[in-house]
C-alpha atoms as a PDB file:
ATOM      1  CA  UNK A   1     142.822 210.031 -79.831  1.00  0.00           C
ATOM      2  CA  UNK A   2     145.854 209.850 -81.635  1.00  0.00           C
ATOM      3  CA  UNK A   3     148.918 206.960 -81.657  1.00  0.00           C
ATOM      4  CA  UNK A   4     150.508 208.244 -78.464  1.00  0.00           C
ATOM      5  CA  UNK A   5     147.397 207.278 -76.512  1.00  0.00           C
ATOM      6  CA  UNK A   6     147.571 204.348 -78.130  1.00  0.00           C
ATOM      7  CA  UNK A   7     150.983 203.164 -76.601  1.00  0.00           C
ATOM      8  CA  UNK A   8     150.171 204.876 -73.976  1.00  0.00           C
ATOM      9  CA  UNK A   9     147.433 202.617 -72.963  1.00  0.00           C
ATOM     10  CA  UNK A  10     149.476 199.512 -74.505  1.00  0.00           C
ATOM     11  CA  UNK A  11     151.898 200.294 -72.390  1.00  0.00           C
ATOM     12  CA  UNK A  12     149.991 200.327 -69.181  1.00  0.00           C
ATOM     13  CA  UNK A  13     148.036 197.033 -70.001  1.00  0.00           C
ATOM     14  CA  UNK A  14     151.302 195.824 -70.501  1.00  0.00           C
ATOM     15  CA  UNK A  15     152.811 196.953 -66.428  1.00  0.00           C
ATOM     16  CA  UNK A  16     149.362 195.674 -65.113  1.00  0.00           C
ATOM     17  CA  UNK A  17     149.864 191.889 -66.690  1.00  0.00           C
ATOM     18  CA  UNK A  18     153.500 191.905 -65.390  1.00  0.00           C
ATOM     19  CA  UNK A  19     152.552 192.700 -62.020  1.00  0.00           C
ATOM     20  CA  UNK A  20     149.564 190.540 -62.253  1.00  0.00           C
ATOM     21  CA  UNK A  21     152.285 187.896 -63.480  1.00  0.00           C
ATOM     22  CA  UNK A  22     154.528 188.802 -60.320  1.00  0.00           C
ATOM     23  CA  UNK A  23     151.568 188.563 -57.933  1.00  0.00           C
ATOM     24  CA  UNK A  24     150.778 185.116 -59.019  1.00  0.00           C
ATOM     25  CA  UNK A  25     154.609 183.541 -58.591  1.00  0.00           C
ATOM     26  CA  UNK A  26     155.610 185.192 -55.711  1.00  0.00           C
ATOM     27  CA  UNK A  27     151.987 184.489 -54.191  1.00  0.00           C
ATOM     28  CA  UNK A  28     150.927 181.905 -51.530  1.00  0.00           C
ATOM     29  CA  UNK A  29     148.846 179.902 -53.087  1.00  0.00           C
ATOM     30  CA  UNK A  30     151.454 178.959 -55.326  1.00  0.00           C
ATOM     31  CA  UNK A  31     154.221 178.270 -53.614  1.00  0.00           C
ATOM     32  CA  UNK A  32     153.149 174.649 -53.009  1.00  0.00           C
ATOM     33  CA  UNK A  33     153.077 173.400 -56.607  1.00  0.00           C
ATOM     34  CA  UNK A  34     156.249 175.355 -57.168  1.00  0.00           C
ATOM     35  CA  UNK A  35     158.126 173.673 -54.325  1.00  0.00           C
ATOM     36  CA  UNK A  36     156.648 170.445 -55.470  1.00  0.00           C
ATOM     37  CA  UNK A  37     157.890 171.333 -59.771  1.00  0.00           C
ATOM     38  CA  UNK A  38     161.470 171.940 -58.032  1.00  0.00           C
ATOM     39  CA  UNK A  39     162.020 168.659 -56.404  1.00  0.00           C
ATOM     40  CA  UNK A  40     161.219 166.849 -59.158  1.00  0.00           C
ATOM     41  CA  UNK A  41     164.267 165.985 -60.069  1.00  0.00           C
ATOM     42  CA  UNK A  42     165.323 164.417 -56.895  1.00  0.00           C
ATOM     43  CA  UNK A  43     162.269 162.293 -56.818  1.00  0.00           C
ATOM     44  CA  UNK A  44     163.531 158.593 -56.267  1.00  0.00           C
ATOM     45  CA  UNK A  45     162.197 155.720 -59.031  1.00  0.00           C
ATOM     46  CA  UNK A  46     161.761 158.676 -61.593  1.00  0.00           C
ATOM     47  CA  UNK A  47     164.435 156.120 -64.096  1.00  0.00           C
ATOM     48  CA  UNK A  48     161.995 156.483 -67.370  1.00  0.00           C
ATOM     49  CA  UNK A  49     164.070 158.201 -70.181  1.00  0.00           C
ATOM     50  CA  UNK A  50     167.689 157.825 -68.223  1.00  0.00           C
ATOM     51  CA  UNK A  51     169.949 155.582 -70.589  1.00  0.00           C
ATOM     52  CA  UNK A  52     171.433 152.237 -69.217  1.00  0.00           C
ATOM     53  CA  UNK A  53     175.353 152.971 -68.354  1.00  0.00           C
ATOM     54  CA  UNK A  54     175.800 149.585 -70.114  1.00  0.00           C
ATOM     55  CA  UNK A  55     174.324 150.437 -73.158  1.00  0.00           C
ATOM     56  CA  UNK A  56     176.829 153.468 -74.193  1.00  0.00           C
ATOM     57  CA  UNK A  57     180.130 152.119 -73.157  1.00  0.00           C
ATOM     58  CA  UNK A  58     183.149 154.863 -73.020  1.00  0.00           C
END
């Protein structure tokens, strides 16, 4: 066994956890939590953090 097989195997471990990575976001099971994680920032009472238009006058 010599270097090449080396990155050759690195190099396929490295396809199969993309695709495994692929797989999971594009999969079913998580399209809920994503759709959920996008409208987050139209979520209504969500004020903590946002600074008081009175407090920084222009």
């Amino acid at each position: 066994m010599d270097i090449n097989d080396l990155r050759s195997m690195v190099t396929v471990a490295g396809l199969l956890c993309f695709l495994a990575i692929v797989a999971w976001a594009y999969g079913k099971s998580s399209k809920k939590g994503f759709e959920e994680a996008a409208n987050l920032p139209f979520a209504e009472g969500d004020d903590d953090g946002a600074a008081n238009q009175s407090s920084h006058p222009r």
